[in-house]
PDB file of N, CA and C in Angstrom:
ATOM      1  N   UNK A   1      -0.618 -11.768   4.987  1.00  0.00           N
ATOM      2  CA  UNK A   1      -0.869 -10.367   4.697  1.00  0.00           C
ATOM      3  C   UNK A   1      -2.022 -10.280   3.692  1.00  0.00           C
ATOM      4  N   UNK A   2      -2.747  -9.333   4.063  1.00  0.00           N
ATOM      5  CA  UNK A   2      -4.089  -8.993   3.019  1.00  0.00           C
ATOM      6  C   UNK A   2      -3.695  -8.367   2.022  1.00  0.00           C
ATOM      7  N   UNK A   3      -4.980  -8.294   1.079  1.00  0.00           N
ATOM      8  CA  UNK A   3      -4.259  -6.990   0.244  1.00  0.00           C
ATOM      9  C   UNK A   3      -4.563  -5.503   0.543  1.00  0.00           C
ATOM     10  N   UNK A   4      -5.349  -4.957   0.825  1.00  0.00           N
ATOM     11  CA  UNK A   4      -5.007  -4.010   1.762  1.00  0.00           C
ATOM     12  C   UNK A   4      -4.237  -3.351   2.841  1.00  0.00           C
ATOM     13  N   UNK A   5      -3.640  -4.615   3.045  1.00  0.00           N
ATOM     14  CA  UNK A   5      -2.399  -4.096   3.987  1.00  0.00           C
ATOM     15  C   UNK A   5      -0.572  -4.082   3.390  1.00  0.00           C
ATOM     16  N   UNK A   6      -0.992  -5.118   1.856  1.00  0.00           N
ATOM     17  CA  UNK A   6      -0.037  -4.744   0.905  1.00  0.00           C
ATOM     18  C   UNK A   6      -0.172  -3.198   0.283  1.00  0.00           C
ATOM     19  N   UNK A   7      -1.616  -2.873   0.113  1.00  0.00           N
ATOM     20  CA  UNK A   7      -1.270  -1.885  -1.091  1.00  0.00           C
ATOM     21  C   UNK A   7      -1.350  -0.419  -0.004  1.00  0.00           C
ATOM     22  N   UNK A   8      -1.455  -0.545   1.497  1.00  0.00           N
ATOM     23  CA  UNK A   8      -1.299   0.756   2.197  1.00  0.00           C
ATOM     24  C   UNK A   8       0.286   0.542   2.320  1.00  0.00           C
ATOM     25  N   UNK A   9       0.952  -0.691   2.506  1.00  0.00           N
ATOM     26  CA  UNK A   9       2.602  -0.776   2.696  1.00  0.00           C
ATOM     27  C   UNK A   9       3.067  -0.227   1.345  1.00  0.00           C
ATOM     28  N   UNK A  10       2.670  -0.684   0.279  1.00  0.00           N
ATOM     29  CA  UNK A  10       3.212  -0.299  -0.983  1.00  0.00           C
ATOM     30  C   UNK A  10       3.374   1.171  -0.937  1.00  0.00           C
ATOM     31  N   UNK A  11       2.111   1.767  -0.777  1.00  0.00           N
ATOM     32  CA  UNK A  11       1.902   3.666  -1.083  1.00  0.00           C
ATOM     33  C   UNK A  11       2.725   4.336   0.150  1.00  0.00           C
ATOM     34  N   UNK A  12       3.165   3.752   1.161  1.00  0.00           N
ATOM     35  CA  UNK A  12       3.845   4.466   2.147  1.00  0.00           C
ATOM     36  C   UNK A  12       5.422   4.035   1.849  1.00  0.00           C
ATOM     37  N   UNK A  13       5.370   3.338   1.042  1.00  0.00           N
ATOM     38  CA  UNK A  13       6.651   2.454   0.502  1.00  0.00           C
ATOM     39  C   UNK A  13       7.273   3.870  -0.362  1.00  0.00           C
ATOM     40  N   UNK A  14       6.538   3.838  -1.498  1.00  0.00           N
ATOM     41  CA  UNK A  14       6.027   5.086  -2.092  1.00  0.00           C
ATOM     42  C   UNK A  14       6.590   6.694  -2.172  1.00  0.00           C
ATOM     43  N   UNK A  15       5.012   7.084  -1.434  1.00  0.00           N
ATOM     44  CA  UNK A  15       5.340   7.892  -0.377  1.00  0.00           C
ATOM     45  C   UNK A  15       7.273   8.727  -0.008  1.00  0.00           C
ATOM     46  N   UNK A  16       7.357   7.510   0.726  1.00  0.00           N
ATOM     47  CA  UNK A  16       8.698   7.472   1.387  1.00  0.00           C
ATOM     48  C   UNK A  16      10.159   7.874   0.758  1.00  0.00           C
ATOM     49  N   UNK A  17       9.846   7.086   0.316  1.00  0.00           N
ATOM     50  CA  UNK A  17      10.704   6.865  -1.113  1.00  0.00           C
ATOM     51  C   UNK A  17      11.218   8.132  -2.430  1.00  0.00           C
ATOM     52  N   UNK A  18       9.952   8.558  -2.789  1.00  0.00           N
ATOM     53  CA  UNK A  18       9.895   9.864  -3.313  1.00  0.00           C
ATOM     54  C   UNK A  18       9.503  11.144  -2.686  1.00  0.00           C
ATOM     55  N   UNK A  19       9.750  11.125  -1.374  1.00  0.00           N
ATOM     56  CA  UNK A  19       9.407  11.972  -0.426  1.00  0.00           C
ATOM     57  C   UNK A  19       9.972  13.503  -1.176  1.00  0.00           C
ATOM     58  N   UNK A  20      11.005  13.279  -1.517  1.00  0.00           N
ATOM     59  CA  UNK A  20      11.917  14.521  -2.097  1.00  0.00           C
ATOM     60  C   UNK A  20      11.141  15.094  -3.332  1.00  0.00           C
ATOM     61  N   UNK A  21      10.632  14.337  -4.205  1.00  0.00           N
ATOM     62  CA  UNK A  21      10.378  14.645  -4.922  1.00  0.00           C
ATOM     63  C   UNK A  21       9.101  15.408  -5.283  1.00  0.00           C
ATOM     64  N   UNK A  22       8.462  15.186  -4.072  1.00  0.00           N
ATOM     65  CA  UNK A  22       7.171  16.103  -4.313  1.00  0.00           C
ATOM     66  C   UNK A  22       5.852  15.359  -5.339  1.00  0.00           C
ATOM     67  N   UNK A  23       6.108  14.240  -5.015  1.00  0.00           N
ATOM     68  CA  UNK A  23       4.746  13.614  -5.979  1.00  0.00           C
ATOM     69  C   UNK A  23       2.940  13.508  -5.494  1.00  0.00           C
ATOM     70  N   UNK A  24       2.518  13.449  -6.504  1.00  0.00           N
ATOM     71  CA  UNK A  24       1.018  13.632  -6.073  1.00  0.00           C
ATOM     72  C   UNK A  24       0.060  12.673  -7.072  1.00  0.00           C
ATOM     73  N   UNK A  25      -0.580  13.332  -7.082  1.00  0.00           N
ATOM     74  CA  UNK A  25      -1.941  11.787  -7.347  1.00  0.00           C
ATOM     75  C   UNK A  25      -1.741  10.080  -7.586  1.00  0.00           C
ATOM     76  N   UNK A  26      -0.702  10.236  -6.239  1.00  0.00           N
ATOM     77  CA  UNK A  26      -0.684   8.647  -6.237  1.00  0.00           C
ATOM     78  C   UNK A  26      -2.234   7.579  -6.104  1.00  0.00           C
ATOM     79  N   UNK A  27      -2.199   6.432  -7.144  1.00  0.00           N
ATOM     80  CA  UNK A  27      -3.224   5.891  -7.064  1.00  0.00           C
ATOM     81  C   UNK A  27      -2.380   4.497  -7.612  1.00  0.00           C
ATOM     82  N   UNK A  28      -3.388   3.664  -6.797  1.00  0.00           N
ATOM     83  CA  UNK A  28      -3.194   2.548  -7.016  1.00  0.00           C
ATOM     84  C   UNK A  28      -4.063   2.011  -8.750  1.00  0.00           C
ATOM     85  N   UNK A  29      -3.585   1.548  -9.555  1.00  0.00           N
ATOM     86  CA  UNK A  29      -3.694   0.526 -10.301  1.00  0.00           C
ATOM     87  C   UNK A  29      -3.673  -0.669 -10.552  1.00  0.00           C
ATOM     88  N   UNK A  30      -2.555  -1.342  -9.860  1.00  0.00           N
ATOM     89  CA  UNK A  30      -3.162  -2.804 -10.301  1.00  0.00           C
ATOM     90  C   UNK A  30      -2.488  -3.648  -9.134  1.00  0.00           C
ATOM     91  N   UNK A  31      -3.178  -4.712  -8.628  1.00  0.00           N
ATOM     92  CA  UNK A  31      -3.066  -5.550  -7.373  1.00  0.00           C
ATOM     93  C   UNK A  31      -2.781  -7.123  -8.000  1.00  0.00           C
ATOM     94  N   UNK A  32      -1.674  -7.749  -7.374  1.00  0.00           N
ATOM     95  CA  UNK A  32      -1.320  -9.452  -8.338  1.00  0.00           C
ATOM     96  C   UNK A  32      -0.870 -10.100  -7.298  1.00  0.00           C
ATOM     97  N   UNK A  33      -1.277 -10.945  -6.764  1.00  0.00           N
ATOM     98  CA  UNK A  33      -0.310 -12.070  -5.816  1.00  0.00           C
ATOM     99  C   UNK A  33       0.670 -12.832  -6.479  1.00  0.00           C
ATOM    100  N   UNK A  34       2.049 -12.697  -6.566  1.00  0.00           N
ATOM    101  CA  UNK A  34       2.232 -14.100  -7.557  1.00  0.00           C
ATOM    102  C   UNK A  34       3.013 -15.360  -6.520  1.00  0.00           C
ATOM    103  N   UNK A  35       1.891 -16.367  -6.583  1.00  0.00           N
ATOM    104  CA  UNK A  35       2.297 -17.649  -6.101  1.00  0.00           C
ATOM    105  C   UNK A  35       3.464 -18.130  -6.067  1.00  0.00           C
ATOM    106  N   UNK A  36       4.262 -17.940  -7.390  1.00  0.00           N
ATOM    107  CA  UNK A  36       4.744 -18.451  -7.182  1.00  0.00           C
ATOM    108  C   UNK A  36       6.573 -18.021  -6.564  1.00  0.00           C
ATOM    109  N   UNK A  37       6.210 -16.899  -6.102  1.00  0.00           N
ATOM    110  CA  UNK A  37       7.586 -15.940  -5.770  1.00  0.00           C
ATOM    111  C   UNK A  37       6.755 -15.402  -3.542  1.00  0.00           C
ATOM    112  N   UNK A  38       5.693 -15.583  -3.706  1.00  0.00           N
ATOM    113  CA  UNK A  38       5.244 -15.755  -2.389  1.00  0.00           C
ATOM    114  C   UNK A  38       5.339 -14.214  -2.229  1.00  0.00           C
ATOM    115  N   UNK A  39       5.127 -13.308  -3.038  1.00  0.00           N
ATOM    116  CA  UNK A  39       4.958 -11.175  -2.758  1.00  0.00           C
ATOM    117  C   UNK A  39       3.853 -10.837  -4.005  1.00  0.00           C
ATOM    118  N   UNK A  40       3.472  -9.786  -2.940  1.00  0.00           N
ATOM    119  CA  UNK A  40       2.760  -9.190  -3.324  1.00  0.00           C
ATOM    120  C   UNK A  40       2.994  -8.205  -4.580  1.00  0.00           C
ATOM    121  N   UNK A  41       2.319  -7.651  -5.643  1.00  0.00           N
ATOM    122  CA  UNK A  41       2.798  -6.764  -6.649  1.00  0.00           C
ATOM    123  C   UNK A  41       2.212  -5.995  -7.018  1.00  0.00           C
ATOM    124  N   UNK A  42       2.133  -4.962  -6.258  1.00  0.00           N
ATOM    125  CA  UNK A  42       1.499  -3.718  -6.267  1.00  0.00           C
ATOM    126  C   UNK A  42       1.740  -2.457  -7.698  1.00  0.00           C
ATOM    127  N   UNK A  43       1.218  -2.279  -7.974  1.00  0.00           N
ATOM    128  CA  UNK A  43       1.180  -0.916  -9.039  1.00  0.00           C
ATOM    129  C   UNK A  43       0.669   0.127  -8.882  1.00  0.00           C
ATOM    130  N   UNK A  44       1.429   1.262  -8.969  1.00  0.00           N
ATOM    131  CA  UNK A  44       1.396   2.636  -8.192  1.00  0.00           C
ATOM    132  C   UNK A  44       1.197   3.468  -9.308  1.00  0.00           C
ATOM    133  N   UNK A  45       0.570   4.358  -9.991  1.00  0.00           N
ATOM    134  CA  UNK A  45       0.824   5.618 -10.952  1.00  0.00           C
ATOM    135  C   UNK A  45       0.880   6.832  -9.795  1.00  0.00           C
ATOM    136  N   UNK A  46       1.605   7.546 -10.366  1.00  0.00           N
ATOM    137  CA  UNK A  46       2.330   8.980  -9.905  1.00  0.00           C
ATOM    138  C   UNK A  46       2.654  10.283 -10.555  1.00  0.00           C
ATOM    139  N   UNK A  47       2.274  11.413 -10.330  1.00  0.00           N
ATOM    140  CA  UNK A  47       2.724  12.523 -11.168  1.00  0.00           C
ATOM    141  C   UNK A  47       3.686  13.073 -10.734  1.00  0.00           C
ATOM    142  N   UNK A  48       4.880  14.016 -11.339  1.00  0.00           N
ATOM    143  CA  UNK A  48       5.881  14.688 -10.438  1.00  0.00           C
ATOM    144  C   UNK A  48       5.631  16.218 -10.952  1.00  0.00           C
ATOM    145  N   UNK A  49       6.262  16.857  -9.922  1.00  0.00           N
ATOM    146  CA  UNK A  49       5.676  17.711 -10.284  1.00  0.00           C
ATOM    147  C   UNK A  49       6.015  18.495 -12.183  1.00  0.00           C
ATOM    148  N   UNK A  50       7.563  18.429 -12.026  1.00  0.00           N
ATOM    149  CA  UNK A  50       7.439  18.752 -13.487  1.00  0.00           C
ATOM    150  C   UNK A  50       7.095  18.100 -14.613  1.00  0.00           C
ATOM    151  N   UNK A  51       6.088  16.897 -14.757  1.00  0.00           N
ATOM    152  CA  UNK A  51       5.404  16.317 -15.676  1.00  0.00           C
ATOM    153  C   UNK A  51       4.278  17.207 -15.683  1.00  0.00           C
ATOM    154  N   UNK A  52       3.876  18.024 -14.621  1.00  0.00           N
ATOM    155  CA  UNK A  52       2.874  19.185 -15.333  1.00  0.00           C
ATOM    156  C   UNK A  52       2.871  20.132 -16.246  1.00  0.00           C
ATOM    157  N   UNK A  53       1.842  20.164 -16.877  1.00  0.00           N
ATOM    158  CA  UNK A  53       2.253  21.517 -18.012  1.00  0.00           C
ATOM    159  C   UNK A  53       1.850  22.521 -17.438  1.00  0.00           C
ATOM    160  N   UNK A  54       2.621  23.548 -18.019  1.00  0.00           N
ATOM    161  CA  UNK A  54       2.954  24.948 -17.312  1.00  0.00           C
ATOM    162  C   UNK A  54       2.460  25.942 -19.073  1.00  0.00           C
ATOM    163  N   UNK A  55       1.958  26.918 -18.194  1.00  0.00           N
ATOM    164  CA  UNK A  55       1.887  27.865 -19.392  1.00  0.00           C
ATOM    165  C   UNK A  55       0.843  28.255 -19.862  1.00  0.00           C
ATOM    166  N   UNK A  56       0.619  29.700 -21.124  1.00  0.00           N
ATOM    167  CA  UNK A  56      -0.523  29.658 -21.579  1.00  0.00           C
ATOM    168  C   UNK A  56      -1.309  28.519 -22.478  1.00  0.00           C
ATOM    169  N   UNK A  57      -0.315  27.844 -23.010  1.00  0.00           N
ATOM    170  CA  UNK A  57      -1.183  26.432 -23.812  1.00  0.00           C
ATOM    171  C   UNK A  57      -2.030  25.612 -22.997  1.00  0.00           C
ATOM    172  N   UNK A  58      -0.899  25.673 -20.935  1.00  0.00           N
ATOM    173  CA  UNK A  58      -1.641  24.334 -20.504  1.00  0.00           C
ATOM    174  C   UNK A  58      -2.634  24.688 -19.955  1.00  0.00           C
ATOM    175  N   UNK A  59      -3.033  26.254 -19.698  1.00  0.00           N
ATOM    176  CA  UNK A  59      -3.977  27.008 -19.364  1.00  0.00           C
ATOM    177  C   UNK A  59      -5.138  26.522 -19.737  1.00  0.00           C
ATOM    178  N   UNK A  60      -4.831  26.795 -21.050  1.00  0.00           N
ATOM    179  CA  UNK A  60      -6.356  27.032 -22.576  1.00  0.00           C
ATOM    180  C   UNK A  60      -6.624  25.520 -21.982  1.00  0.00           C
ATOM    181  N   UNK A  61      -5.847  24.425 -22.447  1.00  0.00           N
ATOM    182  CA  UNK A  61      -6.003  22.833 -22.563  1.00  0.00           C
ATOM    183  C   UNK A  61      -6.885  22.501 -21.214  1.00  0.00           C
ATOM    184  N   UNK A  62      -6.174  23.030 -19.808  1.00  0.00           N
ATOM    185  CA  UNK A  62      -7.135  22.629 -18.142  1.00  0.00           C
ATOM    186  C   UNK A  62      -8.669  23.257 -18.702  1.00  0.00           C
ATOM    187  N   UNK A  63      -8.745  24.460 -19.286  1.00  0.00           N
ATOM    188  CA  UNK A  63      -9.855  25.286 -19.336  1.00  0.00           C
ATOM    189  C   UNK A  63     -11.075  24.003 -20.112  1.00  0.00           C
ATOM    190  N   UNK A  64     -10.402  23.439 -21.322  1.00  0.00           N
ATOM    191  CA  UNK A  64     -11.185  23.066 -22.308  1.00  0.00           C
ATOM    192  C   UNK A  64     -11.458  21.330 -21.661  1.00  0.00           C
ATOM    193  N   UNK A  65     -10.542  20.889 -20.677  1.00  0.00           N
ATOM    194  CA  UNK A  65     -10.898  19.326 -20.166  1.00  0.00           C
ATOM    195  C   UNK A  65      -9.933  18.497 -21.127  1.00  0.00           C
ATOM    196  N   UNK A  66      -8.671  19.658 -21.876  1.00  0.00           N
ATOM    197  CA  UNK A  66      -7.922  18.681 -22.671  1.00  0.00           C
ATOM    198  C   UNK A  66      -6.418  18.450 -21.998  1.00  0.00           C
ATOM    199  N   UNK A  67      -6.310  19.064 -20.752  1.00  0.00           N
ATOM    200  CA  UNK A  67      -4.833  18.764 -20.264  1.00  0.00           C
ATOM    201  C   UNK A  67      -4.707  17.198 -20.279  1.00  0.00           C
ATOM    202  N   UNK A  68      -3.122  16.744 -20.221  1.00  0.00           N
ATOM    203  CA  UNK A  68      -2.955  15.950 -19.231  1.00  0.00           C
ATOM    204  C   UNK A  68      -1.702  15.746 -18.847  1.00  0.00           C
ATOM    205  N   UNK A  69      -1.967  15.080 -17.770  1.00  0.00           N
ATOM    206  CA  UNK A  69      -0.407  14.920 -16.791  1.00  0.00           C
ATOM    207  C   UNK A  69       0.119  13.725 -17.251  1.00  0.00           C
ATOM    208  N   UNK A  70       1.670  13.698 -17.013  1.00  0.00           N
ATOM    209  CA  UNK A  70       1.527  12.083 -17.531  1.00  0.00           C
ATOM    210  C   UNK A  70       2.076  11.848 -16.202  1.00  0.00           C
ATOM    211  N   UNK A  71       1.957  10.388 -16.343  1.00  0.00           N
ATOM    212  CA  UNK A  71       2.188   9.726 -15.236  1.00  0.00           C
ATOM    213  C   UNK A  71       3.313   8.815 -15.155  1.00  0.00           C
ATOM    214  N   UNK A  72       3.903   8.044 -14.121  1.00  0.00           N
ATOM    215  CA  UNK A  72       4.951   7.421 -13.849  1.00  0.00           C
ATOM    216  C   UNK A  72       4.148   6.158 -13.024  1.00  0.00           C
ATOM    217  N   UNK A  73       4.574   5.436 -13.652  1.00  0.00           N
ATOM    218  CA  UNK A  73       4.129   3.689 -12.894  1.00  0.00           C
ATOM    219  C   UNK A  73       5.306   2.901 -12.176  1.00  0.00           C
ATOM    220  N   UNK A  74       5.004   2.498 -11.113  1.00  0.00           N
ATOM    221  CA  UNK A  74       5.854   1.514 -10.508  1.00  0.00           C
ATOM    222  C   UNK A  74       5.232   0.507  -9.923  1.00  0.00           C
ATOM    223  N   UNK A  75       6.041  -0.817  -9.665  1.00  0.00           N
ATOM    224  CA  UNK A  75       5.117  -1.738  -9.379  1.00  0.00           C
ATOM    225  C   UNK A  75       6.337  -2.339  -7.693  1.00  0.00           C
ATOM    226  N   UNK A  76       5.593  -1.844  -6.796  1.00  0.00           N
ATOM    227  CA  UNK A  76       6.632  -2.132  -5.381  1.00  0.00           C
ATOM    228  C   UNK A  76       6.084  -3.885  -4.924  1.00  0.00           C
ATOM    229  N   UNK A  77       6.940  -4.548  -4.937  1.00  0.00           N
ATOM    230  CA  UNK A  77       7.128  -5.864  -4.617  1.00  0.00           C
ATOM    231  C   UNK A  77       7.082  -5.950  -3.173  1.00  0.00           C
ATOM    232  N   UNK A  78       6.107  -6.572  -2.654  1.00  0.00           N
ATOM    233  CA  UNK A  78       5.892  -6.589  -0.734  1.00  0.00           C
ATOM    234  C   UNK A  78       5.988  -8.527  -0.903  1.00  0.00           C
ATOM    235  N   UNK A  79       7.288  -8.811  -0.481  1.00  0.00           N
ATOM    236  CA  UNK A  79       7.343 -10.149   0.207  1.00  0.00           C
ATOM    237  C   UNK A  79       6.265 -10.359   0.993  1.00  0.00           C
ATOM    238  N   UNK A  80       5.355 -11.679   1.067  1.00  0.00           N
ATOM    239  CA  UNK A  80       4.555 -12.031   2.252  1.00  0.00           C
ATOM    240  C   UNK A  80       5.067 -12.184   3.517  1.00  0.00           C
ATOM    241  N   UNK A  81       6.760 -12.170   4.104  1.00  0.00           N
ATOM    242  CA  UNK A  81       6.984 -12.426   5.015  1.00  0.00           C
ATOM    243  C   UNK A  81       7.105 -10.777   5.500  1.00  0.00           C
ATOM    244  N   UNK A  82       7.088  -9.829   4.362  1.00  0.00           N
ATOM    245  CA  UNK A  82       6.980  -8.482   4.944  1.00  0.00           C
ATOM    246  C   UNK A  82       8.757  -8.056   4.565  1.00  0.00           C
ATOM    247  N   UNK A  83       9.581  -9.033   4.717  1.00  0.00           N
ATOM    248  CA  UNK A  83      11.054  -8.219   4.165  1.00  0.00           C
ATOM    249  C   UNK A  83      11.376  -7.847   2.773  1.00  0.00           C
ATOM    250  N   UNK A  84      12.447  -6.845   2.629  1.00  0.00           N
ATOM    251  CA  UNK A  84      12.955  -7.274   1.432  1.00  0.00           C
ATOM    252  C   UNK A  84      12.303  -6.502   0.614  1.00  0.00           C
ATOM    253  N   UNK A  85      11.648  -5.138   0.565  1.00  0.00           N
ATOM    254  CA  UNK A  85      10.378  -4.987  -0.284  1.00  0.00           C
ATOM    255  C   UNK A  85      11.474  -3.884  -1.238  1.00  0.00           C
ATOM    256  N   UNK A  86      11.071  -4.379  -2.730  1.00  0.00           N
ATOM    257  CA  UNK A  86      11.436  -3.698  -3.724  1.00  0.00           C
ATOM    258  C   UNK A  86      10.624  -3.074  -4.297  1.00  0.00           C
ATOM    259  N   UNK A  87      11.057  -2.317  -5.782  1.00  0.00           N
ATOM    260  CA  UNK A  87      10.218  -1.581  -6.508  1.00  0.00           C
ATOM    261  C   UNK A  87      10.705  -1.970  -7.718  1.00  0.00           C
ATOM    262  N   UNK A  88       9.724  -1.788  -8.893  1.00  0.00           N
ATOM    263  CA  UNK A  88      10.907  -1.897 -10.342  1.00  0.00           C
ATOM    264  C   UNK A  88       9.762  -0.869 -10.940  1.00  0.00           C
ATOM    265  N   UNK A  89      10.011  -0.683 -12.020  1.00  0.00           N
ATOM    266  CA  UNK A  89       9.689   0.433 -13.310  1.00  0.00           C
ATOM    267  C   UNK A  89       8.414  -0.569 -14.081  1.00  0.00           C
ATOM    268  N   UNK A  90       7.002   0.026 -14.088  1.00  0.00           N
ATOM    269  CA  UNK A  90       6.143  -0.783 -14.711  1.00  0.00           C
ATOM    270  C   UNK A  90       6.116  -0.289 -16.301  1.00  0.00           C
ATOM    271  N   UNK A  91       6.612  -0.847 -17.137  1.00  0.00           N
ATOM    272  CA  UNK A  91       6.566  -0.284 -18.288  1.00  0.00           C
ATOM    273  C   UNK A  91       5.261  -0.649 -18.972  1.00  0.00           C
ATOM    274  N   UNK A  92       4.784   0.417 -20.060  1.00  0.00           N
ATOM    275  CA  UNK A  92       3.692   0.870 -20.743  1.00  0.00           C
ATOM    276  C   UNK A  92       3.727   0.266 -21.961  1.00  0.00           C
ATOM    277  N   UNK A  93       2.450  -0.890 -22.302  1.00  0.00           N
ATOM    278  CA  UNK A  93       2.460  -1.278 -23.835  1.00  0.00           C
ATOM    279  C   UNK A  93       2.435   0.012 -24.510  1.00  0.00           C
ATOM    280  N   UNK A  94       3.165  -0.295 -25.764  1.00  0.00           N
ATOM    281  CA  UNK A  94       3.269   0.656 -27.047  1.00  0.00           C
ATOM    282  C   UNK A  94       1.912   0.894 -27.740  1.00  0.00           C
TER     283      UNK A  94
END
């Protein structure tokens, strides 16, 4: 498996997954083979929708180029044999 064909499986992985939830500016971040577990390790950031700010503050803030969304990271695990594909929680240095 390429990596391109990991990180379109990952985002439809994704996708899928949080279908309910209504998420948007999925983007890929970070791409890792690790040798020695033989999968791929994809990293996904994501917004939902209520991580947006709402209101006259978040108004002024979009107006001025000072909003921001925060985001949600996950990192979906694609086995090279293609089974088995997980996800875990990419946590954020402090």
């Amino acid at each position: 498996m390429q990596a391109t064909e990991a990180i379109d499986s990952a985002k439809k992985y994704l996708t899928n997954f949080f279908e309910d939830e209504q998420i948007k500016n999925v983007g890929l971040e970070e791409v890792n083979f690790s040798e020695e577990d033989q999968e791929w390790r994809i990293t996904l950031g994501f917004s939902r929708p209520w991580n947006e700010p709402r209101g006259v503050l978040a108004e002024a803030q979009a107006q001025f180029g000072q909003g921001k969304i925060e985001r949600t990271y996950k990192i979906v695990h694609i086995p090279e044999n293609g089974t088995r594909v997980r996800m875990t929680n990419r946590e954020l240095a402090a």
